[in-house]
Protein backbone atom coordinates (compact mmCIF):
# COMPACT_ATOMS: atom_id res chain seq x y z
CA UNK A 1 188.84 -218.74 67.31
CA UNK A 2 190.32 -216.53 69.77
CA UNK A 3 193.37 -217.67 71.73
CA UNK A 4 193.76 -217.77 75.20
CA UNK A 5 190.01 -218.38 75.61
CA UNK A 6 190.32 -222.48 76.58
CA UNK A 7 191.02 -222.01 80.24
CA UNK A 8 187.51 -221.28 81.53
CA UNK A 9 186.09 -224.18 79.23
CA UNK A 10 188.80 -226.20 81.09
CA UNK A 11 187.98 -225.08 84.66
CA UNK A 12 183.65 -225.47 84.13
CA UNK A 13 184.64 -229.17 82.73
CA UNK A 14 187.22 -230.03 85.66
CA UNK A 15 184.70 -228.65 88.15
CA UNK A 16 181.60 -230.76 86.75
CA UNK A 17 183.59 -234.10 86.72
CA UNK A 18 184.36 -233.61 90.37
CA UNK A 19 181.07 -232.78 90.92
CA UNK A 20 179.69 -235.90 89.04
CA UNK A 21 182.52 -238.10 90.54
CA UNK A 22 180.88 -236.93 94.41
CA UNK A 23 177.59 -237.88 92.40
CA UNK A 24 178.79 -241.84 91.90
CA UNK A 25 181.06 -241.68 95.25
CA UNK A 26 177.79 -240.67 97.60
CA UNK A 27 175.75 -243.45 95.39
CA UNK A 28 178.42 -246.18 95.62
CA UNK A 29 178.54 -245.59 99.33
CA UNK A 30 174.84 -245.59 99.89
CA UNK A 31 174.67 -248.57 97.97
CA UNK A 32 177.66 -250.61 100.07
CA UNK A 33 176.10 -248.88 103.67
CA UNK A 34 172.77 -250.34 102.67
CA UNK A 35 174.27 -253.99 101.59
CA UNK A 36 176.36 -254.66 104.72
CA UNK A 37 173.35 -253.43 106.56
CA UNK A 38 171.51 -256.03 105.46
CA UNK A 39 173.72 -258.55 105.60
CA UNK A 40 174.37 -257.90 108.94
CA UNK A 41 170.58 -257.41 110.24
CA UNK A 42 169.85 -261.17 110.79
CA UNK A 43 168.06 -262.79 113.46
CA UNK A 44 170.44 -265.43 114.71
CA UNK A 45 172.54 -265.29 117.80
CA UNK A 46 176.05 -264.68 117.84
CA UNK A 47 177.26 -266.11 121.11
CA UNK A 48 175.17 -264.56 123.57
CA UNK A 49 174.28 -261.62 121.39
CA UNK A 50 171.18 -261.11 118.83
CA UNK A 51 173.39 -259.77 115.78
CA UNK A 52 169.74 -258.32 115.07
CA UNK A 53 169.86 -256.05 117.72
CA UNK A 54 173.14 -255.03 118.05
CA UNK A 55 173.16 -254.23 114.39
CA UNK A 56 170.58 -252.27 114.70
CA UNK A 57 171.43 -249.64 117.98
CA UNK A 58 175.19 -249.88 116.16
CA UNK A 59 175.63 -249.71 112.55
CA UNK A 60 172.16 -249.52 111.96
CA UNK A 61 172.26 -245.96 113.91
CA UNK A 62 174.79 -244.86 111.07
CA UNK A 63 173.17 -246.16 107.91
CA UNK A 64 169.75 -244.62 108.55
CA UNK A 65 171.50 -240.90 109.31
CA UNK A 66 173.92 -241.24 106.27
CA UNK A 67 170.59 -242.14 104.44
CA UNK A 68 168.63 -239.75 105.67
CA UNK A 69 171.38 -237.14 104.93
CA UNK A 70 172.09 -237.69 101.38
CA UNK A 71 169.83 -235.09 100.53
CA UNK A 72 171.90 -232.55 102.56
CA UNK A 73 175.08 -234.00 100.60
CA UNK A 74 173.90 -233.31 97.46
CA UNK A 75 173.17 -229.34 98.41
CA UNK A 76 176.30 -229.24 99.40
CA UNK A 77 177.60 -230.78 96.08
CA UNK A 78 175.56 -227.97 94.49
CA UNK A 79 176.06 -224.88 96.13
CA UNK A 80 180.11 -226.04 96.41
CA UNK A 81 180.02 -225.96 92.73
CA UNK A 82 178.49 -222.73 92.45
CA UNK A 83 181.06 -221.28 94.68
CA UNK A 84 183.56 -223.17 92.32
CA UNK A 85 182.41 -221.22 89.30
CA UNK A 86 181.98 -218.17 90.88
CA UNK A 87 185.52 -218.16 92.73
CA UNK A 88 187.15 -219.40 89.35
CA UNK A 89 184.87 -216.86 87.54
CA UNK A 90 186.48 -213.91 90.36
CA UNK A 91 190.17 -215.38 89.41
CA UNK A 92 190.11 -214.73 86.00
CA UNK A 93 188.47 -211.85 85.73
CA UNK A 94 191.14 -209.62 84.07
CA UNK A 95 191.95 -212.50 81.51
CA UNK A 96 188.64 -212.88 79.91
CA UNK A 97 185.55 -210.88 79.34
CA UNK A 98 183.43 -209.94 82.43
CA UNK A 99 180.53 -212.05 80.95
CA UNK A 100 182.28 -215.37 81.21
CA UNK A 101 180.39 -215.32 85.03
CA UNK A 102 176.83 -215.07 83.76
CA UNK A 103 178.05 -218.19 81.32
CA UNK A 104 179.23 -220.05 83.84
């Protein structure tokens, strides 16, 4: 084994786990949006207010855009990590052999 050669291992593994920890963040948020959405999306009255209907042109607003957007999040999760490797890639460039990019 060559030394000197562990730092671009290092980098592709530190850049995946912050890639998969946006992964469980974007899911664990979806999954709390969507529960106090439903708890809150009950037909009773809360003083002179349906909590039905104000849930719904309030919160109800945001939960259904972050939803509809988590697609969007996730290309950004992607191409953000391909500009990770590439930019990491660019900075080592005279360490390590030119053909570390096309394995990253």
């Amino acid at each position: 084994m060559i030394k000197g050669k562990g730092g671009i291992t290092f980098n592709l593994f530190t850049i995946m786990i912050f890639a998969f920890a946006g992964i469980i963040v974007l899911a664990v948020f979806g999954f709390i949006f969507n529960a106090v959405y439903s708890g809150l999306n009950q037909d009773i009255m809360a003083g002179s207010v349906n909590l039905s209907n104000a849930t719904e042109e309030t919160y109800g607003r945001f939960n259904t855009a972050f939803n509809n957007n988590l697609d969007l999040f996730g290309l950004f999760l992607i191409f953000g990590m391909i500009g990770g490797f590439l930019i990491a890639s660019f900075l080592m460039r005279g360490k390590w052999d030119k053909l570390l990019i096309v394995v990253d």
